[in-house]
Protein backbone atom coordinates (compact mmCIF):
# COMPACT_ATOMS: atom_id res chain seq x y z
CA UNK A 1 91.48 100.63 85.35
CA UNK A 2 89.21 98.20 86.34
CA UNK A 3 86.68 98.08 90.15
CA UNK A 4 88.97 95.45 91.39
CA UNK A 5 92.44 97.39 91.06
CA UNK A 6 91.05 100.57 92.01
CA UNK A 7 89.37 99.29 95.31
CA UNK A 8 92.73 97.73 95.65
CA UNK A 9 94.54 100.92 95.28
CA UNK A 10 92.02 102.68 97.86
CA UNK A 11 92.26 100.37 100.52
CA UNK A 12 96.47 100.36 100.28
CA UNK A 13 95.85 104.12 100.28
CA UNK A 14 93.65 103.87 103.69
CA UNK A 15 95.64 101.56 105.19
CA UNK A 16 98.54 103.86 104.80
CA UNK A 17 97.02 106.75 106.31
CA UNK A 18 95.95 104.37 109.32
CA UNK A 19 99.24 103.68 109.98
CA UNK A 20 99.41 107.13 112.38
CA UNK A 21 97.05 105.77 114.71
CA UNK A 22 98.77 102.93 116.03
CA UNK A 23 100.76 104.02 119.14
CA UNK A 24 104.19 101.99 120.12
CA UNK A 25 105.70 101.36 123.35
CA UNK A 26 109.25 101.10 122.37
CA UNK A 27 111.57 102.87 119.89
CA UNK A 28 112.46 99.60 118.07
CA UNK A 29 108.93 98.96 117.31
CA UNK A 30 108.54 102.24 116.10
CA UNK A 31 111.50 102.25 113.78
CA UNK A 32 110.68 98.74 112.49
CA UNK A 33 107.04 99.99 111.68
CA UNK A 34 108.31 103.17 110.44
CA UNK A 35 110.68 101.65 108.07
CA UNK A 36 108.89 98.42 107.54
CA UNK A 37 105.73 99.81 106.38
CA UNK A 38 104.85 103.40 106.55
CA UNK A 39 107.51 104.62 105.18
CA UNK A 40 107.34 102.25 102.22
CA UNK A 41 103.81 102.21 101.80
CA UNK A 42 103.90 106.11 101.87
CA UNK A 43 106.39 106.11 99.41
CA UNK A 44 104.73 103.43 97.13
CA UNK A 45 100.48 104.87 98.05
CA UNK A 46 101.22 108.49 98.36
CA UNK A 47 103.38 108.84 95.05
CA UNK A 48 101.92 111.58 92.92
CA UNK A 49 100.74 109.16 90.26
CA UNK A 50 99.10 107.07 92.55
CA UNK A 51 97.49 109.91 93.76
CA UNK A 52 95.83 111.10 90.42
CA UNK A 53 94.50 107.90 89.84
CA UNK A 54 92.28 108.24 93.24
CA UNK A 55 91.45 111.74 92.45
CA UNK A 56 90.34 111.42 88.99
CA UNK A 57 88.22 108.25 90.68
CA UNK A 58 86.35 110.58 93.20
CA UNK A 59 88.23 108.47 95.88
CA UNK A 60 89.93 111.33 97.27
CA UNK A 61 89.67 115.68 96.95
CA UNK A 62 92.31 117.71 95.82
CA UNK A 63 92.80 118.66 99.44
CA UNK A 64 93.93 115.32 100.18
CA UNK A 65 95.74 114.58 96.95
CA UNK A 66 98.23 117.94 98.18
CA UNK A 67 98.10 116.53 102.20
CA UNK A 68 99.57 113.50 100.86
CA UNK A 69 102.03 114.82 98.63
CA UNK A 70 103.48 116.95 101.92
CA UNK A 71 103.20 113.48 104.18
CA UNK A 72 105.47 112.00 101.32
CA UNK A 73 108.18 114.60 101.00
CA UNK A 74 108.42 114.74 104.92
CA UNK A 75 108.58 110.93 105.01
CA UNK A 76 111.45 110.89 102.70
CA UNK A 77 113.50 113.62 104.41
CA UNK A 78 113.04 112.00 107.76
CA UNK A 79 113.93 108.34 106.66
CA UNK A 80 117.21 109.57 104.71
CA UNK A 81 118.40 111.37 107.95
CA UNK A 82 119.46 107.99 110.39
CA UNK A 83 120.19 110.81 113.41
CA UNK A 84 116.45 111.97 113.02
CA UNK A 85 115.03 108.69 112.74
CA UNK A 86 117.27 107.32 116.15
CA UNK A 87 114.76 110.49 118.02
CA UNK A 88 111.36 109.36 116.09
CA UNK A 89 109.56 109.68 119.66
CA UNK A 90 108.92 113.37 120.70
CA UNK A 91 110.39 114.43 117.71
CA UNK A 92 108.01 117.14 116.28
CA UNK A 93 109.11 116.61 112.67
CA UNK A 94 107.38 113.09 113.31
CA UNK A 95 104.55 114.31 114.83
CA UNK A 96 103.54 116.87 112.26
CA UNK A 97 103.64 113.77 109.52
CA UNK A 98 101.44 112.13 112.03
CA UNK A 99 99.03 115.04 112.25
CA UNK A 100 99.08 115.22 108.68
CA UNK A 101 97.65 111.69 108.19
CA UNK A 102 94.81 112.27 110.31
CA UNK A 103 93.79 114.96 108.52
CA UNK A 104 93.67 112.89 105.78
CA UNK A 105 91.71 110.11 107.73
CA UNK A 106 89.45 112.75 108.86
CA UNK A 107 89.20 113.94 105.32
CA UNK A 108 88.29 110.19 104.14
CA UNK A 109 85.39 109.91 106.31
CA UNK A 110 82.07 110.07 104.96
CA UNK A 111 80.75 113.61 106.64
């Protein structure tokens, strides 16, 4: 893989995990984002393969690589269930994907 596709890869990755800190006013805008772009960018940046590619790079640690993989799962149970995504504010199923992600921010930053 060459610089160019990997950097590529890295920022889609980051960008993806900065998704949790935005903070919505409305429900609609939540869903839209939600469905518009975290959950498809999760689904297409967190996918296990995806993930070994970054790890193997040095661009993330194994602890992220697994963080990830949970984020992923959660995001796909909670997107197939349309009664749990109508109660995305509050609900703590939501939140713990949220917390998740900034663990992996946290994780990302250069210590």
């Amino acid at each position: 893989m060459d610089k160019a596709e990997l950097e590529r890869r890295t920022a889609d990755f980051d960008d993806t995990a900065n998704v949790c800190r935005i903070r919505l006013d409305g429900p609609e805008e939540l869903l839209e984002l939600l469905y518009e772009d975290f959950a498809v960018s999760v689904g297409t940046f967190f996918q296990p393969i995806n993930l070994d590619i970054l790890l193997h790079a040095g661009i993330i640690t194994e602890e992220v690589k697994n963080l990830c993989v949970e984020i992923e799962a959660k995001v796909d149970y909670l997107t197939q269930n349309p009664t749990i995504v109508e109660r995305i504010k509050g609900d703590s199923r939501w939140e713990a994907v949220f917390a998740l992600c900034e663990q992996v921010r946290y994780l990302r930053q250069p210590h």
